[in-house]
Protein backbone atom coordinates (compact mmCIF):
# COMPACT_ATOMS: atom_id res chain seq x y z
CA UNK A 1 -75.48 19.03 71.00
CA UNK A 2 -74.56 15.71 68.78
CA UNK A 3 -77.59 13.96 70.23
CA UNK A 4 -79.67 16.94 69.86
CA UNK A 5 -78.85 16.96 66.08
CA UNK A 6 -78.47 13.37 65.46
CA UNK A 7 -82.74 13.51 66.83
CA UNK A 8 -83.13 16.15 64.28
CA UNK A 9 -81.67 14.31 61.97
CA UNK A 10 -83.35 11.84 62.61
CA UNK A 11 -86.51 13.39 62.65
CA UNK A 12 -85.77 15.23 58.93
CA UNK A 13 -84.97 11.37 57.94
CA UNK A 14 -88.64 10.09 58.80
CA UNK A 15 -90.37 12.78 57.48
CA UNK A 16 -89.25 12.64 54.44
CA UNK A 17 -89.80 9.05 54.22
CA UNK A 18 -93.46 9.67 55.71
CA UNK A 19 -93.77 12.55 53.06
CA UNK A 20 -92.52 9.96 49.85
CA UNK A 21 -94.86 7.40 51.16
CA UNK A 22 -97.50 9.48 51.02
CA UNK A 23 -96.59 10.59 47.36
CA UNK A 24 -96.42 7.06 45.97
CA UNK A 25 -99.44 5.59 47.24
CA UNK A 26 -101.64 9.06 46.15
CA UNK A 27 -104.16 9.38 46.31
CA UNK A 28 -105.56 7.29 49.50
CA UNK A 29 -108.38 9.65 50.13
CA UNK A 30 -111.20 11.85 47.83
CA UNK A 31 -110.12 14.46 45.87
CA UNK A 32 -111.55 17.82 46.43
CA UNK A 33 -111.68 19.59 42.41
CA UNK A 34 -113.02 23.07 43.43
CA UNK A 35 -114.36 24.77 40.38
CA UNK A 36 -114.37 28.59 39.84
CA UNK A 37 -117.76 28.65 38.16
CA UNK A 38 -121.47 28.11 39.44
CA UNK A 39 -122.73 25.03 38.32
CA UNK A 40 -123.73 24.34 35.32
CA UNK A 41 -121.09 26.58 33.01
CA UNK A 42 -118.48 25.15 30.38
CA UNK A 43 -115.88 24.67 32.93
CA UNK A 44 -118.29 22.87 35.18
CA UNK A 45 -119.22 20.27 32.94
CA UNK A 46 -115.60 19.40 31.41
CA UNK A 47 -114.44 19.27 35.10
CA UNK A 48 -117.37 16.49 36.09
CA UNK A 49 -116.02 14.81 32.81
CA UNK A 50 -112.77 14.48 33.66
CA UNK A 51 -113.50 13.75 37.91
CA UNK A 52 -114.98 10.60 36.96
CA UNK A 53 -112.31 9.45 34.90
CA UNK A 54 -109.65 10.15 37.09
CA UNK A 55 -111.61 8.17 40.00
CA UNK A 56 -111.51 5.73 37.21
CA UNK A 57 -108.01 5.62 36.85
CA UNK A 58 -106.52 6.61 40.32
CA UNK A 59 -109.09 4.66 42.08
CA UNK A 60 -110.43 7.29 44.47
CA UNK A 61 -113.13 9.44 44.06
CA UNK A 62 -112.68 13.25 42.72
CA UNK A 63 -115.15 15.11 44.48
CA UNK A 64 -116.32 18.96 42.58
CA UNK A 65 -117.21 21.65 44.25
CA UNK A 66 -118.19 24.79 42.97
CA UNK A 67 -117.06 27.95 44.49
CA UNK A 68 -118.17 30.80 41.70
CA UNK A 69 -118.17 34.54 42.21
CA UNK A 70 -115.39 37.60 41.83
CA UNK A 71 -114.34 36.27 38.33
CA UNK A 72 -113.06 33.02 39.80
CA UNK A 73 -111.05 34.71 42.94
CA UNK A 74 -113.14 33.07 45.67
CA UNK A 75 -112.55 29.49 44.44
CA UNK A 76 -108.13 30.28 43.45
CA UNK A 77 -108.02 32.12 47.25
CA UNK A 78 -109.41 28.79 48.84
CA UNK A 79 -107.07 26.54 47.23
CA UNK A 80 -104.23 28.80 47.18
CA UNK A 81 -104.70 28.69 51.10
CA UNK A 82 -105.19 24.80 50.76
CA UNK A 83 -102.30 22.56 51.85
CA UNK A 84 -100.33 21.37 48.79
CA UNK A 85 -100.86 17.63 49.29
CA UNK A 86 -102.73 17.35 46.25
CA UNK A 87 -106.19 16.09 47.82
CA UNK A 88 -107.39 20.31 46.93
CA UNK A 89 -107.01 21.29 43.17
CA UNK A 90 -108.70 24.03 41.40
CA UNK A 91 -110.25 23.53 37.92
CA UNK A 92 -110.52 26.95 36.15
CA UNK A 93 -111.53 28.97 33.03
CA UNK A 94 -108.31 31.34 32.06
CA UNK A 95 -109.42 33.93 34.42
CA UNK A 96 -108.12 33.17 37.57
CA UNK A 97 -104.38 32.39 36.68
CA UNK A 98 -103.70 34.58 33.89
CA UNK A 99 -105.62 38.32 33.65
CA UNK A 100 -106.78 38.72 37.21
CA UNK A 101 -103.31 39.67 37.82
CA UNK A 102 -103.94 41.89 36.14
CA UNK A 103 -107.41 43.29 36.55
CA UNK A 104 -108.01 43.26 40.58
CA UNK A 105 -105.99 45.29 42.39
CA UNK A 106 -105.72 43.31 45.73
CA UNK A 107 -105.40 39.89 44.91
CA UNK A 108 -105.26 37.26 47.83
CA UNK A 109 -103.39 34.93 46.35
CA UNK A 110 -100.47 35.23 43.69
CA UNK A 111 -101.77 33.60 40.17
CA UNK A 112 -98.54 32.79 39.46
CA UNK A 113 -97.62 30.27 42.08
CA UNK A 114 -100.10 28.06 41.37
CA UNK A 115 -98.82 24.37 40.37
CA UNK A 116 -100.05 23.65 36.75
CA UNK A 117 -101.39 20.62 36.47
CA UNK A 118 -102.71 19.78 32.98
CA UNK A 119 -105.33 21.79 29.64
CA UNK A 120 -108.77 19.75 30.58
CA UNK A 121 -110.23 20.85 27.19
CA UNK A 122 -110.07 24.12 24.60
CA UNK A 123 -113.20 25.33 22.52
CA UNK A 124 -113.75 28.09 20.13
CA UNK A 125 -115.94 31.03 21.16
CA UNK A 126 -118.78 32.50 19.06
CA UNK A 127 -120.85 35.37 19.09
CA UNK A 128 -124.69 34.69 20.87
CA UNK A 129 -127.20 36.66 20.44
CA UNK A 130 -130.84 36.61 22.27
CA UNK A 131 -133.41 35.14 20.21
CA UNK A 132 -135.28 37.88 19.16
CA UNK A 133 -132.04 40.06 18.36
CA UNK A 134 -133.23 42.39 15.28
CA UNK A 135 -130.72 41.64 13.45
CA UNK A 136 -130.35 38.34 11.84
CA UNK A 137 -126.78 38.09 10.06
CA UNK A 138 -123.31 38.70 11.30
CA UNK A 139 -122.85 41.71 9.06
CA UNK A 140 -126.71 43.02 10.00
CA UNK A 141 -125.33 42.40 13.48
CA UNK A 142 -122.20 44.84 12.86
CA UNK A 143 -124.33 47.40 11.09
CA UNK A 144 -127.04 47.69 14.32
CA UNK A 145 -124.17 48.25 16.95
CA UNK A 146 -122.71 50.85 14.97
CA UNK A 147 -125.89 52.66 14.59
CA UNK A 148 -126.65 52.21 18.17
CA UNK A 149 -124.13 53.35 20.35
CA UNK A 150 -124.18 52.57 24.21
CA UNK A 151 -127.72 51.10 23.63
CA UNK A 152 -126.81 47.56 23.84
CA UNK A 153 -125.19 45.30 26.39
CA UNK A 154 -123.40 42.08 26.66
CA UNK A 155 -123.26 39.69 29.26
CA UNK A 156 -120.22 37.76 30.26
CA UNK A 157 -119.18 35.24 32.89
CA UNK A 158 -117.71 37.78 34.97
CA UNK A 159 -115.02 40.63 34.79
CA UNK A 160 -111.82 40.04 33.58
CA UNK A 161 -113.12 36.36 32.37
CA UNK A 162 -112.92 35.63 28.07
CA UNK A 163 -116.27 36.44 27.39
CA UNK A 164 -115.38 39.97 28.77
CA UNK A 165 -112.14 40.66 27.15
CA UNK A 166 -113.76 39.43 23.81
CA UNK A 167 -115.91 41.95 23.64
CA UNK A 168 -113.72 44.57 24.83
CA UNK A 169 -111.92 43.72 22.01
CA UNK A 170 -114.77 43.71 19.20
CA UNK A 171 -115.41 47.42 20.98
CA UNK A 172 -111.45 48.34 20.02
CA UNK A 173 -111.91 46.79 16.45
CA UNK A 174 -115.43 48.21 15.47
CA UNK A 175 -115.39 51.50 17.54
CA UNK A 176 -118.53 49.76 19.15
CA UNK A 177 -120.20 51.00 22.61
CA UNK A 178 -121.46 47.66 24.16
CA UNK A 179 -122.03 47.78 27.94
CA UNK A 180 -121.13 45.19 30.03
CA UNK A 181 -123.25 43.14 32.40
CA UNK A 182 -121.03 40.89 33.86
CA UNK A 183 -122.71 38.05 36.17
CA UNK A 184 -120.97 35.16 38.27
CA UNK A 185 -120.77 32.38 35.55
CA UNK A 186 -121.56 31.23 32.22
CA UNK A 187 -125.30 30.04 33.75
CA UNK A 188 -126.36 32.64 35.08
CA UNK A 189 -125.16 34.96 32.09
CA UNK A 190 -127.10 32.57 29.83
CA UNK A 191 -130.46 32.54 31.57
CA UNK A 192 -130.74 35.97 31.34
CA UNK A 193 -129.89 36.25 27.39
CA UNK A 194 -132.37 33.27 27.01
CA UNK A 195 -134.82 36.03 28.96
CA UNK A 196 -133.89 38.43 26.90
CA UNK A 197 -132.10 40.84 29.64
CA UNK A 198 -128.89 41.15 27.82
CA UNK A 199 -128.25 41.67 23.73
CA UNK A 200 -125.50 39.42 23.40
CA UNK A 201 -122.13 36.96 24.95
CA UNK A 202 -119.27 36.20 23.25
CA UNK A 203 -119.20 32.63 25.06
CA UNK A 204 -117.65 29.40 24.13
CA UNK A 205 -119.07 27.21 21.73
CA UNK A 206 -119.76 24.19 23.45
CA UNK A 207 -122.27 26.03 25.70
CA UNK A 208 -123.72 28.39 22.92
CA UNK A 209 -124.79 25.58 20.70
CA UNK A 210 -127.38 23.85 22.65
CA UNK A 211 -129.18 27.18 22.70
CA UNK A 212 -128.95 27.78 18.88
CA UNK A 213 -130.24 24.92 17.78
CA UNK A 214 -132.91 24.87 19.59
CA UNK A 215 -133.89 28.51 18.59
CA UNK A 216 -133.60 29.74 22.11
CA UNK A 217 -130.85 32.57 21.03
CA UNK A 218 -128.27 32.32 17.99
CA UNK A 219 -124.81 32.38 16.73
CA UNK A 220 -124.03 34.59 14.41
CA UNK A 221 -120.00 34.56 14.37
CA UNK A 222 -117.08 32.72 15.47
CA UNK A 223 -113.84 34.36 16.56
CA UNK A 224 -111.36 31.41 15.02
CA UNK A 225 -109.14 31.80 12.02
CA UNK A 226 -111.60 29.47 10.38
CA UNK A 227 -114.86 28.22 9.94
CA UNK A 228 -116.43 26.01 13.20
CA UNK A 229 -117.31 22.38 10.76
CA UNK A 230 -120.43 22.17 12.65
CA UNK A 231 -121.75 25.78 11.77
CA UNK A 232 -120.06 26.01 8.03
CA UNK A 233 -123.34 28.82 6.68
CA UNK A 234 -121.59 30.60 10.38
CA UNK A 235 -118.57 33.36 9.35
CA UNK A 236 -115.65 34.36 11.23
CA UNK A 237 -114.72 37.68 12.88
CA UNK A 238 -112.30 37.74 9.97
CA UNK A 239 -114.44 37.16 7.06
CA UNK A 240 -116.18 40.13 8.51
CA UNK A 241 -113.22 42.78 8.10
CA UNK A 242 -112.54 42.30 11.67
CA UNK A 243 -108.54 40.60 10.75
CA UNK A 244 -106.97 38.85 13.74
CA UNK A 245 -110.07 38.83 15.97
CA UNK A 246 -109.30 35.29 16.94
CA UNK A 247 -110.65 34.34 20.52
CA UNK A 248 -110.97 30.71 22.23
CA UNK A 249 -110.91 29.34 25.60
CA UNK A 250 -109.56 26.67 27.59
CA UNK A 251 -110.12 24.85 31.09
CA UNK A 252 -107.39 23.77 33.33
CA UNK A 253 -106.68 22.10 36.25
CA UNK A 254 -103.93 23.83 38.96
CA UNK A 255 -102.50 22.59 42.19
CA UNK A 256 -102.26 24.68 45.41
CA UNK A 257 -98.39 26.44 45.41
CA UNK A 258 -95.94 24.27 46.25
CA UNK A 259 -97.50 20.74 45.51
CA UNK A 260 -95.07 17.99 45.14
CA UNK A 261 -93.56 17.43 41.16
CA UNK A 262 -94.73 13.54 42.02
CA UNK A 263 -97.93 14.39 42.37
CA UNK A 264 -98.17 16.75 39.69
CA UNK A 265 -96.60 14.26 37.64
CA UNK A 266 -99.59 11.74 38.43
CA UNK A 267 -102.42 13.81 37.99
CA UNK A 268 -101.18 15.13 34.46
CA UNK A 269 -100.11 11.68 33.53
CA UNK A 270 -103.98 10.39 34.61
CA UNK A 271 -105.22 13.60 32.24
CA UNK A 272 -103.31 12.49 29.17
CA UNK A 273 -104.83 8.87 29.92
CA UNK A 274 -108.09 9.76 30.01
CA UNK A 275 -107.72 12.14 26.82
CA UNK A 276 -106.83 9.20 24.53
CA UNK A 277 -109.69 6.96 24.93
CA UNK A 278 -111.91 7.58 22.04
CA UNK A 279 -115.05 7.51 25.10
CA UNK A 280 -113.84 11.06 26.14
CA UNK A 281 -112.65 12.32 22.56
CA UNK A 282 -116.33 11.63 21.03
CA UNK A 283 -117.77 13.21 24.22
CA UNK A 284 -115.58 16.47 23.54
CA UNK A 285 -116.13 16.04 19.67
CA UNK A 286 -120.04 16.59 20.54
CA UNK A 287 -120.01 19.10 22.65
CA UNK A 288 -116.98 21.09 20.15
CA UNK A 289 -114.64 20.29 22.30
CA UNK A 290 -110.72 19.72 21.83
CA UNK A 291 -109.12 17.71 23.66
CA UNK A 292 -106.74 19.02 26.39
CA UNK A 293 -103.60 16.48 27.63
CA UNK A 294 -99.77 18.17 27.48
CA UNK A 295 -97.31 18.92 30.27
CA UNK A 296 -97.85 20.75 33.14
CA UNK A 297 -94.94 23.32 31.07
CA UNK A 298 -97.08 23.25 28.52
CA UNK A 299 -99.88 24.59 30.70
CA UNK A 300 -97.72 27.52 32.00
CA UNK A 301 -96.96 28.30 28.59
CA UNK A 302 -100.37 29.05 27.54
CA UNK A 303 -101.06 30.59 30.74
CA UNK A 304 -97.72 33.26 30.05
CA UNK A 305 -99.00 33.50 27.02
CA UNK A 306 -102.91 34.72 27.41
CA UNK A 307 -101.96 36.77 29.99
CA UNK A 308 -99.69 38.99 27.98
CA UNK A 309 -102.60 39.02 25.14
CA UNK A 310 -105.38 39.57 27.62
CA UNK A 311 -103.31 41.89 29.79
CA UNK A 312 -102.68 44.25 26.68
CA UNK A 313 -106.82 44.33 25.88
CA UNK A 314 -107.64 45.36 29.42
CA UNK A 315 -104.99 47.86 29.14
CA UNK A 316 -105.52 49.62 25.33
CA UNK A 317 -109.77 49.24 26.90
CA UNK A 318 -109.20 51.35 29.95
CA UNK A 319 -110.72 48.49 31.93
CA UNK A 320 -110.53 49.78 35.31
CA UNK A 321 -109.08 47.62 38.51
CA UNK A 322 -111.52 46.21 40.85
């Protein structure tokens, strides 16, 4: 028996030395970033940002895949099931880790034991319209969904996802009827408001602007507490009567459940890095963009946080479980 536990023993003794080993020299292979979103969305292009720092400054490559579909859900089940050695992260809108809990019924994977890693970036979200919208103001906008009831629909990245909850919550405030078309990202949503198949997204900023100024669809609001700089002649939800209709975003990377605090500890200290070299800040400043950076409690913070707010819309909407 004392040589059968003195081989455990020694067995415990080596793998934890093999395991701290492979913690300090991480990473010594590519880094799978698995992103909840088709190609092409907000989240998608802050993720490719920050992936080619971090090869930058951890000296391996960070490799992004995109795994879109069920409001993020496919992507957070695979890495959720991935092991925890930090060579699988997820990069992710709010969705997936804060009001899916809330909205799907039979998750695979529990939101909350995901390892929070670091914010990648926050934006502002605005309301876009299709091009040929009739009406041309934020309050002519107000005044044609009231007279219009259940005639117009949005689009949004997918249920449960900001750009849905938003305009749950503009139906709550204005007594509005919008219907919802929800599709399986930010690109594919905003293809078909460029076509003209939906009325309208409440979508984030940075992917809304592009589109305005070239006169392909327009903003007509922003839900922050004050005016975007960029779009000054462009009035808040607030300005309009609609008081504390405040709604942004944010991207984030997570770790698989159980990922060791030294690796966590690495990748957030590469993210806060990366966030202070005025490269990335005037990157994020064009594409209205704020920085990201913090601890990974800082993260789980927010994350508490929007899910009680966002868990309270779905609730006061009536937004059924899927």
């Amino acid at each position: 028996m004392t040589r059968y536990l003195a081989t455990i023993t020694a067995a415990a003794a080596l793998f934890a030395a093999t395991s701290a080993n492979a913690q300090s020299d991480y990473p010594n292979k590519p880094v799978k970033v698995v992103v909840t979103v088709p190609a092409g969305g907000g989240v998608d292009t802050v993720t490719r940002l920050v992936a080619e720092r971090l090869r930058n400054v951890l000296g391996q490559p960070f490799v992004v895949e995109n795994k879109g579909g069920a409001g993020g859900n496919i992507a957070a089940d695979a890495v959720f099931q991935s092991p925890p050695d930090g060579y699988t992260l997820m990069a992710s809108q709010p969705a997936p880790i804060t009001t899916n809990v809330v909205l799907y019924k039979n998750l695979s994977f529990d939101p909350t034991a995901f390892e929070p890693v670091a914010i990648m970036s926050s934006a502002p979200n605005v309301l876009l319209v299709k091009g040929d919208f009739p009406a041309k103001t934020a309050q002519e906008f107000i005044a044609y969904v009231k007279a219009n009831p259940g005639k117009l629909n949005y689009a949004s990245q997918g249920p449960g996802t900001t750009s849905h909850l938003t305009a749950e919550l503009f139906n709550k405030m204005t007594g509005a009827k919008l219907q919802h078309v929800p599709y399986k990202g930010t690109g594919p949503a905003l293809n078909d408001l460029v076509a003209g198949h939906v009325d309208l997204i409440f979508m984030q900023y940075e992917a809304a602007i592009k589109l305005h100024e070239g006169g392909r669809a327009r903003i007509l609001a922003a839900t922050t507490e004050k005016r975007i700089p960029a779009l000054p002649d462009i009035p808040t939800m607030g300005e309009l009567g609609l008081k504390d209709f405040i709604s942004d975003t944010w991207n984030a990377i997570s770790a698989p459940p159980k990922t060791p605090p030294a690796i966590i500890t690495k990748l957030n200290t590469a993210v806060n890095h990366m966030m202070q070299t005025p490269e990335l800040q005037e990157q994020y400043k064009k594409m209205g963009l704020q920085v990201g950076g913090g601890t990974p409690q800082d993260m789980a913070k927010i994350v508490k946080a929007d899910t009680a707010r966002w868990g309270e819309v779905i609730k006061e909407a009536n937004i059924p479980q899927l």
